[in-house]
C-alpha atoms as a PDB file:
ATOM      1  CA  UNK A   1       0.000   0.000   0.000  1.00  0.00           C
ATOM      2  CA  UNK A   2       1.514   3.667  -0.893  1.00  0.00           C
ATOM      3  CA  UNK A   3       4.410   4.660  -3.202  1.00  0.00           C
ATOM      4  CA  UNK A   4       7.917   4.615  -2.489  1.00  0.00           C
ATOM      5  CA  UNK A   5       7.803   8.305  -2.465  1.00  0.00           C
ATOM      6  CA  UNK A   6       5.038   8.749  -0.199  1.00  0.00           C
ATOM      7  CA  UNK A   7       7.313   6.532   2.540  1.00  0.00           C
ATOM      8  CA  UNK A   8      10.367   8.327   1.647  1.00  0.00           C
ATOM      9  CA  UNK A   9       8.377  11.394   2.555  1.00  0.00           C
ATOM     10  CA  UNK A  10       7.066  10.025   5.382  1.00  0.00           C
ATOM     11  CA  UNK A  11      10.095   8.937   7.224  1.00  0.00           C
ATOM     12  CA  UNK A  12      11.561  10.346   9.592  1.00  0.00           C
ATOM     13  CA  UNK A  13       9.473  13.596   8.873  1.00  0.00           C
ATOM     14  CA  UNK A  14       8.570  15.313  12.078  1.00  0.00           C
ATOM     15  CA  UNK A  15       5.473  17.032  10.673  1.00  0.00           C
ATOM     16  CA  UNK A  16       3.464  13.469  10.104  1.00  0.00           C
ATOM     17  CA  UNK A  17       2.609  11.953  13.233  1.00  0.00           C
ATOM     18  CA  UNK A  18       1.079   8.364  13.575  1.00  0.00           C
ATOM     19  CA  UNK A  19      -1.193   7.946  16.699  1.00  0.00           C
ATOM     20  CA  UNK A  20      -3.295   4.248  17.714  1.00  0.00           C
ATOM     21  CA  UNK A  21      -6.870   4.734  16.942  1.00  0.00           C
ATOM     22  CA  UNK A  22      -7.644   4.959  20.671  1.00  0.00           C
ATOM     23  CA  UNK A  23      -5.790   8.040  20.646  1.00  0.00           C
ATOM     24  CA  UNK A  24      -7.108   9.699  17.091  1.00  0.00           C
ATOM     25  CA  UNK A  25     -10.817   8.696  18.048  1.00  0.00           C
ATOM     26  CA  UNK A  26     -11.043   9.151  21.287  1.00  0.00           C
ATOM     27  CA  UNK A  27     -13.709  12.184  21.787  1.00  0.00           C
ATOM     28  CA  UNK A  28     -12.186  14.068  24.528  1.00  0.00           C
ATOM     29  CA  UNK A  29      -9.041  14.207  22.001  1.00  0.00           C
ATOM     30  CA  UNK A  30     -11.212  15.437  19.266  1.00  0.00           C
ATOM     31  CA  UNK A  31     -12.894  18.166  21.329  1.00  0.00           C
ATOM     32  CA  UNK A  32      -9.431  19.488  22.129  1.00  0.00           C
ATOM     33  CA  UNK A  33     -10.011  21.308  18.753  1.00  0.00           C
ATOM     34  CA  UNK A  34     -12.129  24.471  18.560  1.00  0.00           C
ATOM     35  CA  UNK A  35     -14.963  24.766  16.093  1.00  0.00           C
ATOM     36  CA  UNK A  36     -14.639  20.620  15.052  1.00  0.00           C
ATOM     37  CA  UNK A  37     -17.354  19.997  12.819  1.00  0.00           C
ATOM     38  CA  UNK A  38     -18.000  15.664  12.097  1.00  0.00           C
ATOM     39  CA  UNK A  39     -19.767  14.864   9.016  1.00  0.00           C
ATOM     40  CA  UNK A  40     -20.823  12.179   8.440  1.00  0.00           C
ATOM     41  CA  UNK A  41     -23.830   9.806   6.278  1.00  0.00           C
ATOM     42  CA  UNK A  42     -26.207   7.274   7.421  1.00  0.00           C
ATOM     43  CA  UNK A  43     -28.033   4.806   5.853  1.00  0.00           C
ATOM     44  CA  UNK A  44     -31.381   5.347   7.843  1.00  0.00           C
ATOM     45  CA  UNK A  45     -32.539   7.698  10.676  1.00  0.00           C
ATOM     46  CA  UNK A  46     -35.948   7.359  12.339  1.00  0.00           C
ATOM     47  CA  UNK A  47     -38.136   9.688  14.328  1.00  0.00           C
ATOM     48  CA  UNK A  48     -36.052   8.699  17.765  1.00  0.00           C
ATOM     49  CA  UNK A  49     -32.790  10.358  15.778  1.00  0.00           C
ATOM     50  CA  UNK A  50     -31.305   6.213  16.148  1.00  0.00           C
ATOM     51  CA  UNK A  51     -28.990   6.291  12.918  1.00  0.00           C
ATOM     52  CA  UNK A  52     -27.151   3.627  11.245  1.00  0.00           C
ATOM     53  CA  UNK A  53     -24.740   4.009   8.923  1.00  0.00           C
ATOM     54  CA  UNK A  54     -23.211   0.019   8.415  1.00  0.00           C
ATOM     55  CA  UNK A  55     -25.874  -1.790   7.314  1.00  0.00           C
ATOM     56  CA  UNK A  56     -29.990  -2.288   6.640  1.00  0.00           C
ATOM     57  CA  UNK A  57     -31.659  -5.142   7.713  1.00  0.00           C
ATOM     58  CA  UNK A  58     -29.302  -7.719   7.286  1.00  0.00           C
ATOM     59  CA  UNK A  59     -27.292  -6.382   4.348  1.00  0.00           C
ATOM     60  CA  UNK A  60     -24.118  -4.842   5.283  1.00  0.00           C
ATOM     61  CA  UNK A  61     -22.791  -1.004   3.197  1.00  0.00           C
ATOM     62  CA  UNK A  62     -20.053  -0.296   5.271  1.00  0.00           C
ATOM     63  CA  UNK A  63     -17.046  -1.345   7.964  1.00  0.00           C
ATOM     64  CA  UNK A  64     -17.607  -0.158  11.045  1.00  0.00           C
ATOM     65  CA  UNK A  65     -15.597   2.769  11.413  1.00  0.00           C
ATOM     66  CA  UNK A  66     -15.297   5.869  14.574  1.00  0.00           C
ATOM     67  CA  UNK A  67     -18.674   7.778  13.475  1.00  0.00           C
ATOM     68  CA  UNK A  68     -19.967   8.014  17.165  1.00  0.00           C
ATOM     69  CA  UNK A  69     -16.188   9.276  18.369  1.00  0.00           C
ATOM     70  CA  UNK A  70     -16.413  12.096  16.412  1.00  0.00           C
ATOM     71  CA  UNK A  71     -19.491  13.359  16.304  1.00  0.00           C
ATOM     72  CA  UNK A  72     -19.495  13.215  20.117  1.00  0.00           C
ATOM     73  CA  UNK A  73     -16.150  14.780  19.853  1.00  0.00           C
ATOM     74  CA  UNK A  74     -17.360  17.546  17.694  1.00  0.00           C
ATOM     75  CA  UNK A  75     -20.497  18.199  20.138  1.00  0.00           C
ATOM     76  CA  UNK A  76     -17.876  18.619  22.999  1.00  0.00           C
ATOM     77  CA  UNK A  77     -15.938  20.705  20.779  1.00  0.00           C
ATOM     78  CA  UNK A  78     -15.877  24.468  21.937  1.00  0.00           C
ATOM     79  CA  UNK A  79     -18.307  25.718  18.694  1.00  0.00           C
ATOM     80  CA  UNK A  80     -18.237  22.392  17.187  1.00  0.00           C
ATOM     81  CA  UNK A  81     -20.888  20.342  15.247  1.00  0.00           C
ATOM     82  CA  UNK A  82     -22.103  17.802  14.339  1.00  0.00           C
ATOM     83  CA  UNK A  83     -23.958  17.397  10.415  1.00  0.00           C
ATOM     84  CA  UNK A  84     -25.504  13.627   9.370  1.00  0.00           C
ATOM     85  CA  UNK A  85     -26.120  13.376   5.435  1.00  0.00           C
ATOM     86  CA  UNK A  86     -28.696  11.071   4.100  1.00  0.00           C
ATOM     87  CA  UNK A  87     -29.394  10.326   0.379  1.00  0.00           C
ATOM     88  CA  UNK A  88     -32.819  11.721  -0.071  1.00  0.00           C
ATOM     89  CA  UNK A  89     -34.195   8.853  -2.495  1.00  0.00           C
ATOM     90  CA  UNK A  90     -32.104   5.292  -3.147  1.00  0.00           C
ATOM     91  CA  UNK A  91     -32.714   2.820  -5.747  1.00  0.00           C
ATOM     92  CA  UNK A  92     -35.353   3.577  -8.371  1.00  0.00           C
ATOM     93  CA  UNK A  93     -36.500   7.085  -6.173  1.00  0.00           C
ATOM     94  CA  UNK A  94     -37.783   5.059  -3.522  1.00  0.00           C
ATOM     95  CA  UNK A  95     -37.195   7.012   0.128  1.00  0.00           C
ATOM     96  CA  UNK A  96     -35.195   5.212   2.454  1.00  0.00           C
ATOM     97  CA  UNK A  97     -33.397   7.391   4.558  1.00  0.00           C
ATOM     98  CA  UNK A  98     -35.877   8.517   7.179  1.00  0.00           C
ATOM     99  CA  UNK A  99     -38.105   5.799   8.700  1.00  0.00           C
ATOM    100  CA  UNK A 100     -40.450   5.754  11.521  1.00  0.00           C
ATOM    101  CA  UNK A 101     -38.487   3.194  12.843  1.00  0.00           C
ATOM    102  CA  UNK A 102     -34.738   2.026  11.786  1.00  0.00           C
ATOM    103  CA  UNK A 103     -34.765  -1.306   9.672  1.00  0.00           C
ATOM    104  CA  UNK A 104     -34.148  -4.616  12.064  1.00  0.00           C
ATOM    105  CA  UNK A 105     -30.060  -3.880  11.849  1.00  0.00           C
ATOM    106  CA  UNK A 106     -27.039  -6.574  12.989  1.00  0.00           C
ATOM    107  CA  UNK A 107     -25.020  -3.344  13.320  1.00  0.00           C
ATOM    108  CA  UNK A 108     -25.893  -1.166  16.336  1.00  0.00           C
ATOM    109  CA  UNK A 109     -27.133   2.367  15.949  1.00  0.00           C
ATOM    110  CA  UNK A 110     -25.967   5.501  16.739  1.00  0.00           C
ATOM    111  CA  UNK A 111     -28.106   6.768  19.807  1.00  0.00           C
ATOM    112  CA  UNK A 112     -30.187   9.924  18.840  1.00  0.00           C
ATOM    113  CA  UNK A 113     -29.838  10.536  22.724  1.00  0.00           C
ATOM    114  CA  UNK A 114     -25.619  10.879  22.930  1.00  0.00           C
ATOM    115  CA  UNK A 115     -24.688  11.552  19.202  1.00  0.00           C
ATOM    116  CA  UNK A 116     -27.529  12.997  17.474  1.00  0.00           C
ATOM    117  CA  UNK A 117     -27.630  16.921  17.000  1.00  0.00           C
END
């Protein structure tokens, strides 16, 4: 994965910094910077704010990846926010996005109580 030139240039350059991922997603981390606005999609949202963004029903879109982190970075965030995208129509303009209530999901959702804004 990368070039030989993108390694060169990373090496031993003290301006790129790798961190673990408990580090570069933990919230309090992310709030450390002023104004931090997380955007993000989701699949569905229903009229509790529960999002999910991995999967619908039992069909799986996407790894599951630090979403929640960083939008509940961005809400502790001194003037940060937080800004969920949905596709307003999916396959042949059918609506899908908002729902009364999310699709049975294997993933877990997003809670509109601690990361919805």
């Amino acid at each position: 994965m990368g070039t030989k030139e993108a390694y060169e240039y990373i090496h031993d350059n003290p301006s790129i910094e790798f961190r673990m991922i408990d580090y570069t997603n933990n919230p309090l981390v992310i709030a450390e910077n002023r104004h931090m606005a997380a955007i993000n999609s989701a699949l569905q949202i229903d009229l509790t704010g529960q999002a999910t963004a991995e999967s619908i029903g039992g069909k799986f879109y996407s790894g599951i990846g630090g979403q929640a982190d960083f939008m509940r970075g961005a809400v502790l965030s001194p003037g940060g926010k937080t800004i969920l995208a949905l596709q307003s129509t999916a396959e042949h303009g059918r609506s899908r996005g908002s729902c009364p209530i999310l699709t049975q999901a294997r993933g877990r959702p997003s809670s509109g109580a601690t990361s919805i804004m």
